[in-house]
N, C-alpha and C. Protein backbone atom coordinates (compact mmCIF):
# COMPACT_ATOMS: atom_id res chain seq x y z
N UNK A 1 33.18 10.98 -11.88
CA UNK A 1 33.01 10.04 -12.97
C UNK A 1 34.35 9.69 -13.59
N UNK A 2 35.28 10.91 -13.57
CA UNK A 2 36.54 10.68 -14.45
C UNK A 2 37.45 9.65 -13.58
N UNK A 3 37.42 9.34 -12.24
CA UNK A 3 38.04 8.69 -11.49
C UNK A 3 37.68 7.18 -11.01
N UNK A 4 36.22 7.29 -11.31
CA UNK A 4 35.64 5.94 -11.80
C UNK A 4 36.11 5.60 -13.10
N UNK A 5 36.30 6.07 -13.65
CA UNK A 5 36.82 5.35 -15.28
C UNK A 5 38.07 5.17 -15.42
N UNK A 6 39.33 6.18 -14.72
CA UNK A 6 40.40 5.58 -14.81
C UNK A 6 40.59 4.49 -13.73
N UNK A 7 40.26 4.81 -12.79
CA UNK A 7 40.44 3.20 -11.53
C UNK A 7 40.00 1.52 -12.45
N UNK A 8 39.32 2.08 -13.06
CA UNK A 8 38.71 0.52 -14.23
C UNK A 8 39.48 0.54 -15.10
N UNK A 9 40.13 1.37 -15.90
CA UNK A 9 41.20 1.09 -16.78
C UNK A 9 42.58 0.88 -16.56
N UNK A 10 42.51 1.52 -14.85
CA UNK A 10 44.16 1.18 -14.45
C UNK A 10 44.21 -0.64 -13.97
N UNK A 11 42.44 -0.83 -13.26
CA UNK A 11 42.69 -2.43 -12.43
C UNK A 11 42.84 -3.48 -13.95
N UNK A 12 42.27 -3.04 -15.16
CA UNK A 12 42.16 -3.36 -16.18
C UNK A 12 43.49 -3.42 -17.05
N UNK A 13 44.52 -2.89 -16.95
CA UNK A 13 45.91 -3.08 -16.99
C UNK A 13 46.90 -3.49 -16.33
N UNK A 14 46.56 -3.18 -15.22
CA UNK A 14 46.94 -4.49 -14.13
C UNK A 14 46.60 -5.53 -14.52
N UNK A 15 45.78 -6.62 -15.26
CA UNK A 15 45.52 -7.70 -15.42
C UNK A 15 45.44 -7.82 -16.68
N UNK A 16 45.73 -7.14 -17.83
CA UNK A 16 45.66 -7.58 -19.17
C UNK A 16 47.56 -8.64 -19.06
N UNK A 17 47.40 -9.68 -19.83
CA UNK A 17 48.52 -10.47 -20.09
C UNK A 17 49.35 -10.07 -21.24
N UNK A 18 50.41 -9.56 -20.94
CA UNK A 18 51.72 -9.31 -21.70
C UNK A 18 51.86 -10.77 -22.86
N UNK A 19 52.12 -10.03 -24.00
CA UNK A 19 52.46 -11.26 -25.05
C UNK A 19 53.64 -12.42 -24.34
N UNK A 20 54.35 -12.09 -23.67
CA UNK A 20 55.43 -12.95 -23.41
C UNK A 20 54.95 -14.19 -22.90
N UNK A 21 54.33 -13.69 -21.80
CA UNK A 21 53.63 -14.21 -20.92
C UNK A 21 52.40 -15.27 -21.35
N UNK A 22 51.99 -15.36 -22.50
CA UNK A 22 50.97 -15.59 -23.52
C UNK A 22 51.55 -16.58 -24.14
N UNK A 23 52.80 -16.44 -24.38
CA UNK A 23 53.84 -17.29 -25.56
C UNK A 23 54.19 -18.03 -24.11
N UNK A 24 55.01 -17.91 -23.51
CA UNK A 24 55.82 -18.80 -22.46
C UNK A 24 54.64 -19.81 -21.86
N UNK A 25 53.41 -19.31 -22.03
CA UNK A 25 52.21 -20.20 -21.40
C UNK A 25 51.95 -21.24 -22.28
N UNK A 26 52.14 -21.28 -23.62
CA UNK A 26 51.39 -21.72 -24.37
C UNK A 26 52.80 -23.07 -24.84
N UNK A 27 53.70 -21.89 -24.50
CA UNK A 27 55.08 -23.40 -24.90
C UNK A 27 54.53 -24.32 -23.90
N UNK A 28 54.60 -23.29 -22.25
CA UNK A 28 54.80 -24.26 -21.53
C UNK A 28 53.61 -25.57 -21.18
N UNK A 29 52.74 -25.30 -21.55
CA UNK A 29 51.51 -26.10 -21.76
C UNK A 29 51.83 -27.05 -23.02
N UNK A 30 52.38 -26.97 -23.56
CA UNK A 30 52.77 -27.81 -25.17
C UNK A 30 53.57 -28.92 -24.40
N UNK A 31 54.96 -28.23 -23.25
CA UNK A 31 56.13 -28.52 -23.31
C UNK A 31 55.03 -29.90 -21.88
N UNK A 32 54.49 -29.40 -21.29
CA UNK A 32 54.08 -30.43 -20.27
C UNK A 32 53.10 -31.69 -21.23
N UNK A 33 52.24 -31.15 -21.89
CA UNK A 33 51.37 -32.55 -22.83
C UNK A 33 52.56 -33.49 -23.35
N UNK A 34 53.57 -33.50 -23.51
CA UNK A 34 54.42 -33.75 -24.07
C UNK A 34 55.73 -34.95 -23.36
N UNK A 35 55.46 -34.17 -21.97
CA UNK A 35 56.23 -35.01 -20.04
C UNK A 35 54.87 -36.13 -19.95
N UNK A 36 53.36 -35.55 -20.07
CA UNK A 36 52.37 -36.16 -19.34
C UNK A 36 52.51 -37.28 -20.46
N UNK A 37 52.37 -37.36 -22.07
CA UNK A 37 52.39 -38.09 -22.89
C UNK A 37 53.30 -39.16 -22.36
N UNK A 38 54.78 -38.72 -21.77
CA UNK A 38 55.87 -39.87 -21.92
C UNK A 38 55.17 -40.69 -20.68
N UNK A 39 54.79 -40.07 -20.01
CA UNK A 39 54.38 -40.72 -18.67
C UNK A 39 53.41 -42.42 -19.01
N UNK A 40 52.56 -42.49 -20.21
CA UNK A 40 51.72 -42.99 -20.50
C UNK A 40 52.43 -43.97 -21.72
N UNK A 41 53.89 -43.76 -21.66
CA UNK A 41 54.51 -44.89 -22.63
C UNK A 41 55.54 -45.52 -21.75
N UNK A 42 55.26 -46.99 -21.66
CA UNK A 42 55.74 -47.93 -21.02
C UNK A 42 57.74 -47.99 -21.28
N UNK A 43 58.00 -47.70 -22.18
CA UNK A 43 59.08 -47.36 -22.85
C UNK A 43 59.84 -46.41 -22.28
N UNK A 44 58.65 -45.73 -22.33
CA UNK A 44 59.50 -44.43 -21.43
C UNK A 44 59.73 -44.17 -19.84
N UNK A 45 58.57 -44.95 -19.66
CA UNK A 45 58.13 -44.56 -18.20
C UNK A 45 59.18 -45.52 -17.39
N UNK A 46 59.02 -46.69 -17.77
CA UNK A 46 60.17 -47.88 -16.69
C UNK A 46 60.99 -48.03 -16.77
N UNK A 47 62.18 -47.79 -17.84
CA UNK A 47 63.78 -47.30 -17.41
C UNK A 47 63.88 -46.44 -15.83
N UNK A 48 62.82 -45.16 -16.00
CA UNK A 48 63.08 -44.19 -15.05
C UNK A 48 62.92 -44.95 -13.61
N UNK A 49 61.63 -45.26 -13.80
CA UNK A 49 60.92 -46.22 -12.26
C UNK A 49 62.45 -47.27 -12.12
N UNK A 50 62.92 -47.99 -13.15
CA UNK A 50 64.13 -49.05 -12.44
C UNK A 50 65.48 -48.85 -12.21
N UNK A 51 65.39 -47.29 -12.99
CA UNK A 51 66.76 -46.74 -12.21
C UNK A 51 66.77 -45.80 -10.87
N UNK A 52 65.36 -45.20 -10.20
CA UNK A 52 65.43 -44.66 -9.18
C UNK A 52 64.51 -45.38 -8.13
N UNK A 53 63.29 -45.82 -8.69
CA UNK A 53 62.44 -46.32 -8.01
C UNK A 53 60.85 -45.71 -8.11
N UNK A 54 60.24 -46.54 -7.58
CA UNK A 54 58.44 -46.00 -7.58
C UNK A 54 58.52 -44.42 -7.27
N UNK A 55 58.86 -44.62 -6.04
CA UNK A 55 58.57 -43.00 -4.81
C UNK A 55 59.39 -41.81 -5.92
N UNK A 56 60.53 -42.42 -5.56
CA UNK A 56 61.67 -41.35 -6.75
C UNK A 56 61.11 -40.66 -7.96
N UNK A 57 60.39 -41.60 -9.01
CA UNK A 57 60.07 -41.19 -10.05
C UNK A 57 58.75 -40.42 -9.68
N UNK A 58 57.83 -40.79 -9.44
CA UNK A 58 56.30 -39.49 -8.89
C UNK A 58 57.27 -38.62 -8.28
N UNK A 59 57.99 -38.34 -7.21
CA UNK A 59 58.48 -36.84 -6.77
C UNK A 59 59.71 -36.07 -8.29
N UNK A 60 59.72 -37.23 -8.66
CA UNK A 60 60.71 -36.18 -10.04
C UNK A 60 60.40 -35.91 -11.20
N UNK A 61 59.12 -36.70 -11.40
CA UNK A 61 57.99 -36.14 -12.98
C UNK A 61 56.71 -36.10 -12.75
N UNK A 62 55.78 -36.91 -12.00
CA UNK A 62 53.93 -36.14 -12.27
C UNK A 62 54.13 -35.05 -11.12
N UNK A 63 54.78 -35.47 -9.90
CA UNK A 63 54.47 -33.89 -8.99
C UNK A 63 54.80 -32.27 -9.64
N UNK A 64 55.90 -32.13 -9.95
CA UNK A 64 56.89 -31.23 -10.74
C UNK A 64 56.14 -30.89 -11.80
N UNK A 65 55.21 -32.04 -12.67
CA UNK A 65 54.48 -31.76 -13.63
C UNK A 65 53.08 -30.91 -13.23
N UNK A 66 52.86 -31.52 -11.99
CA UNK A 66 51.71 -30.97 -11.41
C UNK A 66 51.53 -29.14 -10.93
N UNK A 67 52.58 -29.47 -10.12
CA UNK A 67 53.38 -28.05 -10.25
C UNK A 67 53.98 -27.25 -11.09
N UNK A 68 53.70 -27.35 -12.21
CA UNK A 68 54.09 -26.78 -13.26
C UNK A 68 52.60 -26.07 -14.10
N UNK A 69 51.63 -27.28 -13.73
CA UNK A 69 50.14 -27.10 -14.61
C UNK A 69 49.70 -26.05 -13.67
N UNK A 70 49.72 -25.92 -12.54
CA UNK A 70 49.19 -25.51 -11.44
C UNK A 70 49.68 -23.36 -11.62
N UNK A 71 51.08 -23.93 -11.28
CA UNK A 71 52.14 -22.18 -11.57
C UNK A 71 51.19 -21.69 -13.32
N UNK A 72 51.58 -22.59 -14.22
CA UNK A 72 50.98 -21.67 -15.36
C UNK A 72 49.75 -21.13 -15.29
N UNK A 73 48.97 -21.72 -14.85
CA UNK A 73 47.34 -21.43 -14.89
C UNK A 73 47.60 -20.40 -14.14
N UNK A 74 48.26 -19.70 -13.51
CA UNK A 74 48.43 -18.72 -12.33
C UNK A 74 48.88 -17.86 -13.14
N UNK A 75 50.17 -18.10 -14.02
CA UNK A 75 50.85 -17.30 -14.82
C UNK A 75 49.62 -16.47 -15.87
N UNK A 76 48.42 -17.41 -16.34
CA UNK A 76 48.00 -17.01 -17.37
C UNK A 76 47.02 -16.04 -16.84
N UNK A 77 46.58 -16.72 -15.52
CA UNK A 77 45.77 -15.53 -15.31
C UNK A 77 46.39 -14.33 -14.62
N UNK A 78 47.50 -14.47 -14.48
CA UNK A 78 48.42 -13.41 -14.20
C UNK A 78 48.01 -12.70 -12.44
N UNK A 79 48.31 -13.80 -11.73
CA UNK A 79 48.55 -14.37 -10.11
C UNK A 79 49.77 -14.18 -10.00
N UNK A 80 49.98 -13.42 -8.94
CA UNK A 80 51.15 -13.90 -8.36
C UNK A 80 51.11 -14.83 -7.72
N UNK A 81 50.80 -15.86 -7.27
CA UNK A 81 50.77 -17.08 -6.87
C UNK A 81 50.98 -17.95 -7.82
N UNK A 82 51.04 -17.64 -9.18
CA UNK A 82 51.47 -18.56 -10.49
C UNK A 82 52.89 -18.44 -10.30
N UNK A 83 53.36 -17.33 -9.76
CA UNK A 83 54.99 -17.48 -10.28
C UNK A 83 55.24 -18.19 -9.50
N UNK A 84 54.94 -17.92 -7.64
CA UNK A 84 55.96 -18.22 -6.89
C UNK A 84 55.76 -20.20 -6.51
N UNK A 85 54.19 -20.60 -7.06
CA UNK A 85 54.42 -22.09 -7.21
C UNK A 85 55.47 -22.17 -8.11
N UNK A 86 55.93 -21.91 -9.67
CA UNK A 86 56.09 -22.05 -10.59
C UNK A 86 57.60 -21.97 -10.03
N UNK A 87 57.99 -21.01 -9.29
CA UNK A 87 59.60 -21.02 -8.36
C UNK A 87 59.33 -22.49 -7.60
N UNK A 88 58.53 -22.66 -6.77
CA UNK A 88 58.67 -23.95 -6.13
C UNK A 88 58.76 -24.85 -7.30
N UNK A 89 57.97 -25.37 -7.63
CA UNK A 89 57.96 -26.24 -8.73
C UNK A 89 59.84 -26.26 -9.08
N UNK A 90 60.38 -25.38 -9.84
CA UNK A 90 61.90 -25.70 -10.65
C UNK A 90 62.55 -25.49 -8.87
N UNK A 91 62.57 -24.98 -7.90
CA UNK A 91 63.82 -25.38 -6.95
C UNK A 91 63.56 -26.81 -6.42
N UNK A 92 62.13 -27.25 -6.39
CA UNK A 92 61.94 -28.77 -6.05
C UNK A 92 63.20 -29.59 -6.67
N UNK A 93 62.60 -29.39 -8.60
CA UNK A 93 63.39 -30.50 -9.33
C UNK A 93 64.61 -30.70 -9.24
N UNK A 94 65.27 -28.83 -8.84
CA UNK A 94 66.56 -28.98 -8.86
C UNK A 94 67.27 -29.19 -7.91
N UNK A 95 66.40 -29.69 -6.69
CA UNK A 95 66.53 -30.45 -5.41
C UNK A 95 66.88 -32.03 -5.57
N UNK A 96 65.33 -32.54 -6.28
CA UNK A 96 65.40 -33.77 -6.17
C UNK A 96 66.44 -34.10 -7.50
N UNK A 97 66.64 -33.60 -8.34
CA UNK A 97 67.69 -33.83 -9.23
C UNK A 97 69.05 -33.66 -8.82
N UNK A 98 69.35 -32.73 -8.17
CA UNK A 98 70.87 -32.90 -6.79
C UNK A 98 70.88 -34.54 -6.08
N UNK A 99 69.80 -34.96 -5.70
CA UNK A 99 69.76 -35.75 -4.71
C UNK A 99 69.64 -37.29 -5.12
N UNK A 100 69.22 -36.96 -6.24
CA UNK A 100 68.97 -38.47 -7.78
C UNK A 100 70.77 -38.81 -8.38
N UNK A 101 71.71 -37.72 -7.80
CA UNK A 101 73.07 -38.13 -8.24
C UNK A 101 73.40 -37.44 -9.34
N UNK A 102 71.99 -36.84 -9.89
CA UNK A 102 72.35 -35.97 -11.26
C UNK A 102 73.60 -34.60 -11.53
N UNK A 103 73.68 -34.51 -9.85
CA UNK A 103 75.04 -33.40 -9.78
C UNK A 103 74.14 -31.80 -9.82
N UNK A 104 74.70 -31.08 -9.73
CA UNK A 104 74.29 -29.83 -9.53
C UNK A 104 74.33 -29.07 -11.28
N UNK A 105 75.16 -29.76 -11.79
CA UNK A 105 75.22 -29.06 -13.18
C UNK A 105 73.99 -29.65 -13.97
N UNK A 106 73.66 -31.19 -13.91
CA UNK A 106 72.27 -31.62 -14.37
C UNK A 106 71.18 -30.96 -13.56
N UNK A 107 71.52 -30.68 -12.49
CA UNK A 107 69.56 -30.28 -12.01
C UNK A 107 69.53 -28.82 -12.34
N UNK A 108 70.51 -27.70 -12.55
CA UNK A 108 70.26 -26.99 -13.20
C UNK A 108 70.35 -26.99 -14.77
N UNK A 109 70.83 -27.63 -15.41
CA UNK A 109 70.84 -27.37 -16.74
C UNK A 109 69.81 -28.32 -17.76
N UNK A 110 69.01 -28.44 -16.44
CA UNK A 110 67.44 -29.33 -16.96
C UNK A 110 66.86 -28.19 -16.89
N UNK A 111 66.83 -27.15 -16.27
CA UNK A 111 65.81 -25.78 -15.93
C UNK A 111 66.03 -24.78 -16.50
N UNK A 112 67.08 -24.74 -16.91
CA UNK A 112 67.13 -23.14 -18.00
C UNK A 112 66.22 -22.46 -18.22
N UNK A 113 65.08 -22.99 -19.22
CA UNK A 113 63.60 -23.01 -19.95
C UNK A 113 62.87 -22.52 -18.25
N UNK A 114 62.59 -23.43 -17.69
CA UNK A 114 61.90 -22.92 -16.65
C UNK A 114 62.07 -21.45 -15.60
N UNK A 115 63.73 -21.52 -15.78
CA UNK A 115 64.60 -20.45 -14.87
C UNK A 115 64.13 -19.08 -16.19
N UNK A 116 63.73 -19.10 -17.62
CA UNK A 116 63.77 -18.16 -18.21
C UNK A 116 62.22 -17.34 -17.58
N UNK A 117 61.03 -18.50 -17.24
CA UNK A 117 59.60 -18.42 -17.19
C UNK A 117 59.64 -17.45 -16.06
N UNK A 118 60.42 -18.29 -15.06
CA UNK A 118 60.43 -17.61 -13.54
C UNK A 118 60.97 -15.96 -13.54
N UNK A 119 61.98 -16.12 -14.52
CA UNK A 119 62.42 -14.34 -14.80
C UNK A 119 61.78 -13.49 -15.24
N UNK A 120 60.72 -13.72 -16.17
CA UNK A 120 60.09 -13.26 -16.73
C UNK A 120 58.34 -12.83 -16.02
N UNK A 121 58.27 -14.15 -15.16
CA UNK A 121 57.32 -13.73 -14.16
C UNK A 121 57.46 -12.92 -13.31
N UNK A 122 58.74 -12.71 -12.58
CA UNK A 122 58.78 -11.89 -11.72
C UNK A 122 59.40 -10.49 -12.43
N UNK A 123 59.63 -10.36 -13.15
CA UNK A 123 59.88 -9.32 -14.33
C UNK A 123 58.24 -8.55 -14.49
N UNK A 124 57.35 -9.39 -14.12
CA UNK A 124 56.04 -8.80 -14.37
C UNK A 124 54.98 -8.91 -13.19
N UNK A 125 55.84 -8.95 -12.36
CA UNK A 125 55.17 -9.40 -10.82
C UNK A 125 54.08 -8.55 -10.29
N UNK A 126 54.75 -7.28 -10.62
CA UNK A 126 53.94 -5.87 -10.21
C UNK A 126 52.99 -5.68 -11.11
N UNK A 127 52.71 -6.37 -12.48
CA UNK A 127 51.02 -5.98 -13.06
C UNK A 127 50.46 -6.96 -12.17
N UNK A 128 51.05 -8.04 -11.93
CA UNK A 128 50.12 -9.55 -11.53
C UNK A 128 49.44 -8.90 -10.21
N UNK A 129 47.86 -9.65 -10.03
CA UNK A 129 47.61 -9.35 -8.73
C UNK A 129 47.08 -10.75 -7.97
């Protein structure tokens, strides 16, 4: 009986979510309503589309965004498969942001914030299952 009860309290700490993890979800869910919002203002949206183009802009803001909604929901339920989209997701941008002319110092120093999420996920890799 005693080994039935700790096996449920250990799989049960394995999956309880660390405050960090709780907070970084909740920015990062703020921080995307916020990308998806600009997406939906004409203002915002067609400078981008006429300085790179149609294709350009979907691979450098709704995909990335997509991949971002996708990694957190993973994060929150505390997947490892949340982090390592959530790694794809920021080496994408800081791909297609190399390749947009932005230089290597812009496609990383757009990700900081994201590069902190990813540390912190894999900082907690081993509760995630």
């Amino acid at each position: 009986m005693q080994q039935t009860t700790n096996s449920i309290s250990k799989s049960y700490s394995l999956q309880k979510r660390p405050g960090v993890i709780t907070a970084v979800c909740i920015v990062g869910f703020i921080t995307l309503a916020f990308v998806l919002s600009g997406l939906f203002i004409p203002s915002v949206r067609e400078p981008v589309i006429q300085k790179y183009g149609f294709f350009s802009f979907i691979l450098s803001v709704p995909f990335p965004v997509l991949l971002a909604l996708i990694g957190l929901v993973g994060y929150w339920k505390m997947r490892k498969w949340g982090v390592y989209v959530y790694t794809a997701m920021v080496v994408f941008s800081i791909g297609i942001g190399f390749i947009q002319g932005g230089g290597l110092g812009a496609a990383v120093g757009n990700n900081i914030f994201p590069a902190f999420i990813i540390g912190i996920g894999f900082a907690y890799l081993k509760r995630m299952t």
